[in-house]
C-alpha atoms as a PDB file:
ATOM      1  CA  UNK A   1       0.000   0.000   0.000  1.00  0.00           C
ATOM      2  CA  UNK A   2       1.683   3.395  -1.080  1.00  0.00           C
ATOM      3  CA  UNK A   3       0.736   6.659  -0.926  1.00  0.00           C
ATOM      4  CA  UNK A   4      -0.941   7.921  -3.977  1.00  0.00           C
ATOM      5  CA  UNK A   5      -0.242  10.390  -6.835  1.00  0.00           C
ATOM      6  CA  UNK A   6       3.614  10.746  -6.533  1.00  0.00           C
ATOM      7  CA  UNK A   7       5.622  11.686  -9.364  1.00  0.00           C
ATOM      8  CA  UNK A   8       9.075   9.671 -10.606  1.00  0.00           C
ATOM      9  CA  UNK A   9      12.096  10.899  -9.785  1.00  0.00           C
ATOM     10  CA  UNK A  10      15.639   9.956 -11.363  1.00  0.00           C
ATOM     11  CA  UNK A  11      16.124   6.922  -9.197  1.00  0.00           C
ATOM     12  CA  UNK A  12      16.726   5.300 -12.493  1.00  0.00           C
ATOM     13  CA  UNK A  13      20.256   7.124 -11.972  1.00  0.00           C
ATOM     14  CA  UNK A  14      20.879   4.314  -9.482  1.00  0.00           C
ATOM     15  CA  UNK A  15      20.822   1.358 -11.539  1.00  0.00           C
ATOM     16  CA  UNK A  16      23.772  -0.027 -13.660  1.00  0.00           C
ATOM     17  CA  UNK A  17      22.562  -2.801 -15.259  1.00  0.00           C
ATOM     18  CA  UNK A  18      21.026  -2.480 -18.681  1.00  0.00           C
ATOM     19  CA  UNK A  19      18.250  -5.013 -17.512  1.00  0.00           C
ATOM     20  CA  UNK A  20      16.857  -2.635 -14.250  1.00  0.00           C
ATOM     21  CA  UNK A  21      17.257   0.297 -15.920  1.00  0.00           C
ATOM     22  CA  UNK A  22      14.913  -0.463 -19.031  1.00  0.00           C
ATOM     23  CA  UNK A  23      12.834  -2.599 -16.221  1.00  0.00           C
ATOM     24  CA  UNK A  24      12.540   0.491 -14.405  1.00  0.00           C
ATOM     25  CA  UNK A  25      12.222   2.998 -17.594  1.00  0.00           C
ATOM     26  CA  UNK A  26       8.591   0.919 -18.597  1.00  0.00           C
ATOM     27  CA  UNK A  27       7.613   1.047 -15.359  1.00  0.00           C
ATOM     28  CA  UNK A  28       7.135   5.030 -15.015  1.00  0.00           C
ATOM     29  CA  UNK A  29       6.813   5.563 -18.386  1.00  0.00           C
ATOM     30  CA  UNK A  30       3.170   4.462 -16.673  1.00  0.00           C
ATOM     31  CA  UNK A  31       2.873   8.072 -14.985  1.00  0.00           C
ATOM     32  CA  UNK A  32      -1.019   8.501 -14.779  1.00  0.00           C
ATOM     33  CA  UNK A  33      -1.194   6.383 -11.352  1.00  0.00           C
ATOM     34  CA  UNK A  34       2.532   5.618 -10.995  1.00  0.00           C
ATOM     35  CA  UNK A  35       3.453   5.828  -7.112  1.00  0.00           C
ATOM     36  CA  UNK A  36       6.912   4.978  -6.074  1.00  0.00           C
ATOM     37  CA  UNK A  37       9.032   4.710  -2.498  1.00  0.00           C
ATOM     38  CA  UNK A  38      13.415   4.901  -2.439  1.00  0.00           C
ATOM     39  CA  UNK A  39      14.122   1.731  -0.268  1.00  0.00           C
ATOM     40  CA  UNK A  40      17.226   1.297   1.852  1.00  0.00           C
ATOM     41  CA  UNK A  41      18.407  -2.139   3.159  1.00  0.00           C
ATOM     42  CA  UNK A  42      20.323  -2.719   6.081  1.00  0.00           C
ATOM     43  CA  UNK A  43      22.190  -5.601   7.224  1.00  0.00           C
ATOM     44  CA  UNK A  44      25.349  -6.464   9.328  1.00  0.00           C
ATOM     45  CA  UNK A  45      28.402  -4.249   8.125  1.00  0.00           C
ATOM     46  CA  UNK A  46      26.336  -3.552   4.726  1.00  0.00           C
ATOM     47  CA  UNK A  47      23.825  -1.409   3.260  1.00  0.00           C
ATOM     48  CA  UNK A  48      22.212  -1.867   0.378  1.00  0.00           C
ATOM     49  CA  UNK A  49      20.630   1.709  -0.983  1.00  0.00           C
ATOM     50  CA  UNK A  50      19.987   0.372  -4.848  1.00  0.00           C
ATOM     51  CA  UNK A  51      16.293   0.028  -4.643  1.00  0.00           C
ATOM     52  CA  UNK A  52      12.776   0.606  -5.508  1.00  0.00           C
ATOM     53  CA  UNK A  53       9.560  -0.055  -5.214  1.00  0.00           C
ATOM     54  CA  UNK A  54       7.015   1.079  -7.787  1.00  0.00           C
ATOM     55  CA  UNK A  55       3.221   1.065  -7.951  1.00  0.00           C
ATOM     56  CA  UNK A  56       1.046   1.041 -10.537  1.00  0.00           C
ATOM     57  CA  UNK A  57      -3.338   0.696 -10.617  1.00  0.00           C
ATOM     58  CA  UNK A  58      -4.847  -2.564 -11.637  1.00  0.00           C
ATOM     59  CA  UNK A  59      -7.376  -0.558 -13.709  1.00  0.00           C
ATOM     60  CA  UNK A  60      -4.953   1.252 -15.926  1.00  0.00           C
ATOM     61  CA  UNK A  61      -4.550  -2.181 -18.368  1.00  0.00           C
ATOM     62  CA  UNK A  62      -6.946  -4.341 -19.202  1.00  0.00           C
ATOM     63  CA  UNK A  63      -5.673  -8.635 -18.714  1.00  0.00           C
ATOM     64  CA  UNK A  64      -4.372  -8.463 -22.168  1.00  0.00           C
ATOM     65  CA  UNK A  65      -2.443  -5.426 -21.517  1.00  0.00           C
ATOM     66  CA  UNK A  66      -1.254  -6.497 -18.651  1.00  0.00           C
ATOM     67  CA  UNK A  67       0.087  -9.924 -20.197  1.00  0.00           C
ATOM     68  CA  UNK A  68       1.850  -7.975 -22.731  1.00  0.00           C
ATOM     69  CA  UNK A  69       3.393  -5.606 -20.429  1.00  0.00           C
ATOM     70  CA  UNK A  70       4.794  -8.473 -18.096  1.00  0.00           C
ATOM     71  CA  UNK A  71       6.334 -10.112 -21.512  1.00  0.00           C
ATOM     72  CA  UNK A  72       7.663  -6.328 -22.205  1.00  0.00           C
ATOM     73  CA  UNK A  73       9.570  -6.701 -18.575  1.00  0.00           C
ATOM     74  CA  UNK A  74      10.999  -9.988 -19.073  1.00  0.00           C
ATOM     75  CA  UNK A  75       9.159 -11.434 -16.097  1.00  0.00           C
ATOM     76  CA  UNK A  76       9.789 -14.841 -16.200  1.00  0.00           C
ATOM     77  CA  UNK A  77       6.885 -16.458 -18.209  1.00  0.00           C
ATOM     78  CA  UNK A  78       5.714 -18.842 -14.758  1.00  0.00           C
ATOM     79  CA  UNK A  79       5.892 -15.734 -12.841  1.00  0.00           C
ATOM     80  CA  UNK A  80       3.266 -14.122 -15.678  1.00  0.00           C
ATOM     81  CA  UNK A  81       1.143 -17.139 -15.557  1.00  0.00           C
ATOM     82  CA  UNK A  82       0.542 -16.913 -11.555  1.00  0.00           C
ATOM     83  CA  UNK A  83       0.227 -13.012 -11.789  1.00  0.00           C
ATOM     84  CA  UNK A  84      -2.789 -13.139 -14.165  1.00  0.00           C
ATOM     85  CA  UNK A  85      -4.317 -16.746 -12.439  1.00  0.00           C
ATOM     86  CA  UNK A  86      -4.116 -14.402  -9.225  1.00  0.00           C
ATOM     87  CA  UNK A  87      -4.684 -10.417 -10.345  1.00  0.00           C
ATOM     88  CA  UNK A  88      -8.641 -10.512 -10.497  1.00  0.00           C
ATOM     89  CA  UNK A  89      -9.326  -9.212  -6.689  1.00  0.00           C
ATOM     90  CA  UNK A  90      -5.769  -7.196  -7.211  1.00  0.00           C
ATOM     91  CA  UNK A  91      -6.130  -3.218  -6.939  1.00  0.00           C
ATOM     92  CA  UNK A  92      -2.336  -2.646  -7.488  1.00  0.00           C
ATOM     93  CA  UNK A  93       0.570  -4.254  -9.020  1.00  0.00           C
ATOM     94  CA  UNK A  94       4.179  -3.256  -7.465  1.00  0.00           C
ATOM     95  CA  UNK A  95       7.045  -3.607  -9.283  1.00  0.00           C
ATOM     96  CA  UNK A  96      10.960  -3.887  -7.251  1.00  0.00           C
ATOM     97  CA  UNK A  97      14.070  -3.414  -8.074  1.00  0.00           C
ATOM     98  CA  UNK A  98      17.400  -4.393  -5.969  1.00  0.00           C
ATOM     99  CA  UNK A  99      21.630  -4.489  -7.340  1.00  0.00           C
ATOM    100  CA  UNK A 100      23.787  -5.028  -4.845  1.00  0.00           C
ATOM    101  CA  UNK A 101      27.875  -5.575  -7.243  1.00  0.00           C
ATOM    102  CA  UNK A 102      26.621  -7.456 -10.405  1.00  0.00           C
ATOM    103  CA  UNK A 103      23.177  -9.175  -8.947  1.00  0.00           C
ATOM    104  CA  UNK A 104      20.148  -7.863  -9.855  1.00  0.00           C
ATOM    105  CA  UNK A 105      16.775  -8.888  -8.663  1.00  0.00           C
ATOM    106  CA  UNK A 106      13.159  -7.983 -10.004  1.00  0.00           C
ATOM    107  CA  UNK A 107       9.976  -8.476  -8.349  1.00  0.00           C
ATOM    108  CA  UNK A 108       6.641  -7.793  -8.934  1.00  0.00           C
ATOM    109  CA  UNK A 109       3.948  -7.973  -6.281  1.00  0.00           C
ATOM    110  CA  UNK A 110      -0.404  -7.996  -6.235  1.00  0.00           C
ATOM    111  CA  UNK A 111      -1.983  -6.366  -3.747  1.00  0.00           C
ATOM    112  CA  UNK A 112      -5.318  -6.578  -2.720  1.00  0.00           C
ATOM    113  CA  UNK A 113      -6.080  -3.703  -0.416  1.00  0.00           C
ATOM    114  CA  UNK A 114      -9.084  -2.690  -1.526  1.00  0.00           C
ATOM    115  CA  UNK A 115     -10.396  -6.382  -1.428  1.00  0.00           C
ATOM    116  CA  UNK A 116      -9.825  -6.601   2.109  1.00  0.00           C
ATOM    117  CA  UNK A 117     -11.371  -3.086   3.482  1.00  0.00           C
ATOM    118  CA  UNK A 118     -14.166  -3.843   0.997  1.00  0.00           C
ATOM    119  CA  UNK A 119     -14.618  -7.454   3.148  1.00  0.00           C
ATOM    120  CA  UNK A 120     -14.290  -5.840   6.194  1.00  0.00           C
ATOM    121  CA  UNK A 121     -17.092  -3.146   5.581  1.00  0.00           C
ATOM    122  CA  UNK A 122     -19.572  -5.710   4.606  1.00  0.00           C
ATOM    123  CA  UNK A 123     -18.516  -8.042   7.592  1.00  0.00           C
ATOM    124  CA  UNK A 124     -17.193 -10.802   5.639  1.00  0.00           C
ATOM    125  CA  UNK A 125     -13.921 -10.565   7.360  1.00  0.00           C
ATOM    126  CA  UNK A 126     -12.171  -9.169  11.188  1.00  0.00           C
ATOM    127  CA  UNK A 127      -9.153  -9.753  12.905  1.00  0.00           C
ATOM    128  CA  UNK A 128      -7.961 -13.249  10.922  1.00  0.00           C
ATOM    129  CA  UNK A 129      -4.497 -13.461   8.877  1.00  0.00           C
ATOM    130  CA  UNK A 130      -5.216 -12.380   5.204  1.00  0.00           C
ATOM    131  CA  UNK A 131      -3.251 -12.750   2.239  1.00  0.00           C
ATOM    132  CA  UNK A 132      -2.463  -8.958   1.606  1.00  0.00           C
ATOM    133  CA  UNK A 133       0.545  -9.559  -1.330  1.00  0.00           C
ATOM    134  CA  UNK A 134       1.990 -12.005  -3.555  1.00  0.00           C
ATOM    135  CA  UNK A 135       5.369 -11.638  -4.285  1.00  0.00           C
ATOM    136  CA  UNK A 136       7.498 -12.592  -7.078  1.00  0.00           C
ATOM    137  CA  UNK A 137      11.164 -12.685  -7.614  1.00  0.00           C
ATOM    138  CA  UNK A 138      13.918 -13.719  -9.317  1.00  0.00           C
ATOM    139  CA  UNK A 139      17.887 -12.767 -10.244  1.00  0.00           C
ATOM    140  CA  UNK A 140      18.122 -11.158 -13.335  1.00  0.00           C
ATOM    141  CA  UNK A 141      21.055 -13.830 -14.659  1.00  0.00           C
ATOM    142  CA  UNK A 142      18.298 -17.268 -13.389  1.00  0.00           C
ATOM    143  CA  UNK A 143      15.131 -16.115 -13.997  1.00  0.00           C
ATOM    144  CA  UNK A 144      13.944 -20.158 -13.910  1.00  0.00           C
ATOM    145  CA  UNK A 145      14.389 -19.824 -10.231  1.00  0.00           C
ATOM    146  CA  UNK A 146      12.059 -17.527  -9.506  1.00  0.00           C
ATOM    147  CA  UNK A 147      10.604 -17.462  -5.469  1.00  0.00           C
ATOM    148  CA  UNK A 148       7.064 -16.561  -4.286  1.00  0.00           C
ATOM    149  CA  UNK A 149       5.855 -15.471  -1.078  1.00  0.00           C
ATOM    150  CA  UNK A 150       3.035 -14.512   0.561  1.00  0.00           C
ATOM    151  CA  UNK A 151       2.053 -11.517   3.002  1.00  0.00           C
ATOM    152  CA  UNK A 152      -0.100 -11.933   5.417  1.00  0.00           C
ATOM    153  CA  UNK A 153      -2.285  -8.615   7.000  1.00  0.00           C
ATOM    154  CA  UNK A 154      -3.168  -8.921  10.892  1.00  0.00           C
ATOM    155  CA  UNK A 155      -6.076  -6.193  10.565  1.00  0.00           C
ATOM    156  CA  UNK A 156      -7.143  -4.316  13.353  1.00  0.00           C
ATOM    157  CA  UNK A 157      -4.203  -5.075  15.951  1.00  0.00           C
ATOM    158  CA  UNK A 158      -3.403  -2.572  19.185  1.00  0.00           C
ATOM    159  CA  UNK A 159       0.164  -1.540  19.316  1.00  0.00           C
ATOM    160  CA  UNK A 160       0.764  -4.013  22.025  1.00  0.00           C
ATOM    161  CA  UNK A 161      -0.302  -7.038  20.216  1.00  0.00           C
ATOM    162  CA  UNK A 162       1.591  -5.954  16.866  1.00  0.00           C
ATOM    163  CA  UNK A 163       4.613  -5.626  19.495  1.00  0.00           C
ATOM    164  CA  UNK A 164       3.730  -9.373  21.093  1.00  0.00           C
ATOM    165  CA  UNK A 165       3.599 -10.380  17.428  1.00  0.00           C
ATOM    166  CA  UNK A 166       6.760  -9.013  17.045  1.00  0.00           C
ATOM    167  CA  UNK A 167       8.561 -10.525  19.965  1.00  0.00           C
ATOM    168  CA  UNK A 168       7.379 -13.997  18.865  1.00  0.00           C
ATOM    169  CA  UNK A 169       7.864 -14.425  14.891  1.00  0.00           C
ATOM    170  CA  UNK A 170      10.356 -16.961  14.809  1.00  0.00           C
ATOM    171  CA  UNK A 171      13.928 -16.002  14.454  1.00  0.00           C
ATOM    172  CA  UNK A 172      13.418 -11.739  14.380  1.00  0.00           C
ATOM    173  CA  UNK A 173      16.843 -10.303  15.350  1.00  0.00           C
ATOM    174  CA  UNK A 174      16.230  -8.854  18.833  1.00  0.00           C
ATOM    175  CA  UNK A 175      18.092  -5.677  18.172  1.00  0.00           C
ATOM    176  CA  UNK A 176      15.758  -4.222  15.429  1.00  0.00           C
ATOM    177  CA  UNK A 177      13.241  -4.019  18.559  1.00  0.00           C
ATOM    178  CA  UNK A 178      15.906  -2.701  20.720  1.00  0.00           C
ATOM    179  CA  UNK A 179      17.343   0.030  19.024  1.00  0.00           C
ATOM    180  CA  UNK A 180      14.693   1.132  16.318  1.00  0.00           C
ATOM    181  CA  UNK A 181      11.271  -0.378  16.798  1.00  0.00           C
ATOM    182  CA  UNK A 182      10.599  -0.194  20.221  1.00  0.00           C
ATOM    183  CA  UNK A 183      11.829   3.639  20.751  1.00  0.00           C
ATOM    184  CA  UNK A 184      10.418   4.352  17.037  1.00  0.00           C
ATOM    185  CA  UNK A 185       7.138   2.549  17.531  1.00  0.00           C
ATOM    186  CA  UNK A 186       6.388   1.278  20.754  1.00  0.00           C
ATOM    187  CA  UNK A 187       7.458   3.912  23.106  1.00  0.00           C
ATOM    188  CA  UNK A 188       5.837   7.012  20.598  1.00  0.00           C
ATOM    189  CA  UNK A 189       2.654   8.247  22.813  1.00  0.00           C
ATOM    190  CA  UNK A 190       1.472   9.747  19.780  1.00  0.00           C
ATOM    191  CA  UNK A 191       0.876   6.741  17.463  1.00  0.00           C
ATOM    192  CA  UNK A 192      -1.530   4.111  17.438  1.00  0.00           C
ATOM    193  CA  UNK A 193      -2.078   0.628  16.018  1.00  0.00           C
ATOM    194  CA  UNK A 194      -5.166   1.526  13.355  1.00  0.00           C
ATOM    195  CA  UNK A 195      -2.095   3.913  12.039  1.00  0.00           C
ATOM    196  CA  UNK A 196      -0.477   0.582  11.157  1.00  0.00           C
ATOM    197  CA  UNK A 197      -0.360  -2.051   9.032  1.00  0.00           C
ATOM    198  CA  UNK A 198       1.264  -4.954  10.243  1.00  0.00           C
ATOM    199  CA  UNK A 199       1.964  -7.794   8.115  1.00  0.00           C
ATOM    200  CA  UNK A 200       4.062 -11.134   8.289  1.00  0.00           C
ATOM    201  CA  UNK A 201       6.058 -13.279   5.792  1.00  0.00           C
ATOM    202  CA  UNK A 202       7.115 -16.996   6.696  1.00  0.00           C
ATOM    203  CA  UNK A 203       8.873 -19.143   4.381  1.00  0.00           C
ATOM    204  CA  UNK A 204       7.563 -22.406   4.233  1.00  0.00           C
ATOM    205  CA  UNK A 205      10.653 -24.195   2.333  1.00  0.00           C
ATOM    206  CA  UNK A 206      13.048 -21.493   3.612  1.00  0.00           C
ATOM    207  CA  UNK A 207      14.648 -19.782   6.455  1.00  0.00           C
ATOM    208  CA  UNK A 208      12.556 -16.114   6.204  1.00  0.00           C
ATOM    209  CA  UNK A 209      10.975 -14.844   9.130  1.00  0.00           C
ATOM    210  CA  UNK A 210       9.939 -11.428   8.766  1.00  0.00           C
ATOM    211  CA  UNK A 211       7.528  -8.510   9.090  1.00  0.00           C
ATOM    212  CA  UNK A 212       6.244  -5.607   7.050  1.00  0.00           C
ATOM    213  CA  UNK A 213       4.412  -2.468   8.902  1.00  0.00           C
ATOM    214  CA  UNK A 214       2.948   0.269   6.976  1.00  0.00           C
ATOM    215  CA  UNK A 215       3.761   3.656   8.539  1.00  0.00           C
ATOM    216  CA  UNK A 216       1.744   6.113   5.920  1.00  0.00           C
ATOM    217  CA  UNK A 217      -1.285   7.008   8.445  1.00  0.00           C
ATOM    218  CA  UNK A 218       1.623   7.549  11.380  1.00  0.00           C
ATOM    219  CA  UNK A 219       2.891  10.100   9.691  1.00  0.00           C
ATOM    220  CA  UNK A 220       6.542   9.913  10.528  1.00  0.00           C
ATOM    221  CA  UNK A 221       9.275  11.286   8.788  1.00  0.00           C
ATOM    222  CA  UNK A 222      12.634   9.478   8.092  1.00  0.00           C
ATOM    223  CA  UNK A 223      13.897  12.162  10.549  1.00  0.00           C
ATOM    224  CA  UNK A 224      11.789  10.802  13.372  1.00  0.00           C
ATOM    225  CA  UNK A 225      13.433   7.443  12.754  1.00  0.00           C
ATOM    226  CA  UNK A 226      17.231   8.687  11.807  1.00  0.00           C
ATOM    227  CA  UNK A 227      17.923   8.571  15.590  1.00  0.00           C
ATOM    228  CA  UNK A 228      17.174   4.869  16.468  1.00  0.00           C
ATOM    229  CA  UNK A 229      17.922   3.930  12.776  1.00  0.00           C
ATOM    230  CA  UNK A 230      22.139   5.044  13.946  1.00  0.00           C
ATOM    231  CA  UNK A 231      21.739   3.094  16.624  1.00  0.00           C
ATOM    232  CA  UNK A 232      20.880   0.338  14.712  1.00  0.00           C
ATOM    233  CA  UNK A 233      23.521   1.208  12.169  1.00  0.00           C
ATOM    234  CA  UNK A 234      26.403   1.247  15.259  1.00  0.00           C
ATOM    235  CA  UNK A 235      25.579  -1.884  16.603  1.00  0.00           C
ATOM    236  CA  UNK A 236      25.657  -3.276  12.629  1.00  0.00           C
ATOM    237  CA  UNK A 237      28.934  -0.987  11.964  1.00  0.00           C
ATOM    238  CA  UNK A 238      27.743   0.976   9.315  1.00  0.00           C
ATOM    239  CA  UNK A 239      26.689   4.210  11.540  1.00  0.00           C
ATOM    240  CA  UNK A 240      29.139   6.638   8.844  1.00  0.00           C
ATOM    241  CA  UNK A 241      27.880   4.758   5.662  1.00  0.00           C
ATOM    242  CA  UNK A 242      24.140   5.161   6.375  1.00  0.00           C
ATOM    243  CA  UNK A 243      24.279   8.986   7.584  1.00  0.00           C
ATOM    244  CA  UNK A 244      25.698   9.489   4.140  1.00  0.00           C
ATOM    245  CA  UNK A 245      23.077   7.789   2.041  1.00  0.00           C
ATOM    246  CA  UNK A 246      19.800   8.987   4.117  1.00  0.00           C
ATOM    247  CA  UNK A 247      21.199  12.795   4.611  1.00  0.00           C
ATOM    248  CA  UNK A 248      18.825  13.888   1.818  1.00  0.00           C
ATOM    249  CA  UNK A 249      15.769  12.017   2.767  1.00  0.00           C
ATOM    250  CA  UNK A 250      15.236  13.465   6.406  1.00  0.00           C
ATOM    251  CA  UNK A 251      12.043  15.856   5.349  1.00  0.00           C
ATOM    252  CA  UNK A 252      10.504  13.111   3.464  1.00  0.00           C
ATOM    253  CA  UNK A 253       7.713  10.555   4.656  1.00  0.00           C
ATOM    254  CA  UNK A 254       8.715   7.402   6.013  1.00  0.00           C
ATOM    255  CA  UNK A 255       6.356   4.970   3.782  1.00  0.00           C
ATOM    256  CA  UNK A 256       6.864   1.379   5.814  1.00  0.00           C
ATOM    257  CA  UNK A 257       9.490  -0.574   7.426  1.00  0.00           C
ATOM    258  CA  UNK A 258      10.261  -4.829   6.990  1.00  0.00           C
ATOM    259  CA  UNK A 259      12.267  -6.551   8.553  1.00  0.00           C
ATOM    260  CA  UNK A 260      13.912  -9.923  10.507  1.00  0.00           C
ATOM    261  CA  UNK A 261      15.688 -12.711   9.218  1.00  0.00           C
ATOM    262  CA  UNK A 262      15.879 -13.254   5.050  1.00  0.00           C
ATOM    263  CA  UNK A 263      16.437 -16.373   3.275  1.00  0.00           C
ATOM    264  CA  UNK A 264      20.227 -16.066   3.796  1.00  0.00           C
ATOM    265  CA  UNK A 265      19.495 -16.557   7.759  1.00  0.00           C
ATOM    266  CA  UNK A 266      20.486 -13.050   8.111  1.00  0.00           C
ATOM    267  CA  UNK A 267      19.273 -10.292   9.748  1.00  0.00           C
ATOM    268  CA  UNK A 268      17.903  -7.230   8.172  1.00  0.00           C
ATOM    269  CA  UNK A 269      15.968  -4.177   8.039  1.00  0.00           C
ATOM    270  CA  UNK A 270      14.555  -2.339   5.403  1.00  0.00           C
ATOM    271  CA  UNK A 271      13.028   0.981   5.191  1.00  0.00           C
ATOM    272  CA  UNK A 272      10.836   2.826   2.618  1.00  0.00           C
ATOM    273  CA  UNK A 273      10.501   6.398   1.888  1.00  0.00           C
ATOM    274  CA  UNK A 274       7.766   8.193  -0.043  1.00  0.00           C
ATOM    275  CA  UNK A 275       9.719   9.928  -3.464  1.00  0.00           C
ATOM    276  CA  UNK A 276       7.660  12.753  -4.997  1.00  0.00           C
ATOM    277  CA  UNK A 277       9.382  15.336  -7.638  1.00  0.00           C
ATOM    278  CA  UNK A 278      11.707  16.966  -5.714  1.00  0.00           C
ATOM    279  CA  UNK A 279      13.385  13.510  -4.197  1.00  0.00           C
ATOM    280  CA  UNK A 280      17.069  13.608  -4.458  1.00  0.00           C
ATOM    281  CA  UNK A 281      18.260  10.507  -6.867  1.00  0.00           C
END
């Protein structure tokens, strides 16, 4: 779920390979409900800051168009299959982009936001897991071995079950609670769990544990987080590298944060922040 009506930026300035930057070239050449966030990962003693996440409305392309755009992107032709078998109840497609050296990865996601707050209103559906996202993604250089997971939306949970939640998912590194979530999150008097959206993503033939929490109605800023996001950064030794690469987001929105333990049993946190015109590349 990102905010709405945003306008692309030159993040395509980012990418080196010829594969992401044409990948992310079609993708806002889509400008009449593009929406986009600049995503940072963190891990131990590395950052990755080569990423993207881009949004575009179910409604602008009919199934046909939609097939032909996927083909356009070089999504692997599985991954098209299970996107249009899945993308009637969809209201938004998302399309990722991570390098880190010479490995890309693409992904492209189905939402179904407006599915679920339409099931809620009519009491079809309350507090129970739902399947918020599909994800889909693969390495540019083995696109045969693509991955798919699935997010799942807690609706409707106080601030402290989300934290309980949090405390239990299997494997979550405990300091991304201790130095950013719990001072960022838990310990703001001002916020309050409708103003997040907590989801979870379990692996079922791999080691990922790890959350997603929407942050749009809390209306932080990435300078509300900077503080706890250093401390982070010192305890992972990359304090100096990440001041350098967020010191031109601090005035913008802080879209959502994910986190926990990845398929490479490592710890990580990612963040998400809104771009509009004026974002610096």
């Amino acid at each position: 779920m990102l905010s709405s009506h945003l306008t692309p930026s030159k993040t395509d300035t980012l990418f080196q390979r010829l594969e992401t930057k044409q990948f992310y070239q079609r993708c806002s050449n889509m400008q009449s409900t593009f929406h986009q966030e600049r995503s940072i990962k963190l891990k131990p003693g590395q950052i990755i800051d080569r990423r993207a996440l881009m949004g575009i409305e179910k409604q602008e392309k009919t199934l046909d168009e939609w097939s032909s755009f996927l083909r356009l992107l070089n999504v692997p032709p599985e991954v098209i299959r299970q996107v249009l078998n899945n993308i009637q109840n969809a209201n938004t497609l998302l399309f990722g982009i991570e390098e880190l050296n010479d490995k890309a990865t693409l992904k492209v996601y189905l939402e179904y936001w407006d599915f679920l707050i339409s099931l809620i209103q009519q009491g079809k559906h309350e507090r129970q897991p739902f399947a918020l996202n599909r994800g889909y993604k693969w390495e540019t250089d083995h696109p045969e071995h693509w991955k798919e997971d699935i997010y799942w939306c807690y609706p409707l949970l106080t601030l402290p079950e989300l934290h309980k939640r949090l405390k239990t998912l299997t494997g979550i590194n405990g300091a991304i609670l201790q130095y950013f979530l719990n001072p960022l999150l838990f310990q703001n008097r001002s916020l309050r769990g409708e103003q997040l959206v907590y989801l979870e993503i379990v692996g079922e033939d791999n080691a990922r544990r790890s959350f997603d929490i929407n942050c749009y109605k809390g209306q932080l800023s990435v300078s509300d987080a900077l503080p706890y996001l250093l401390e982070l950064a010192q305890h992972w030794r990359i304090k100096n590298d990440l001041s350098k690469v967020l010191s031109c987001y601090s005035s913008h929105c802080l879209g959502h944060i994910s986190g926990g333990v990845g398929r490479d049993k490592q710890p990580f946190l990612s963040i998400y922040i809104e771009e509009s015109s004026t974002a610096a590349a």
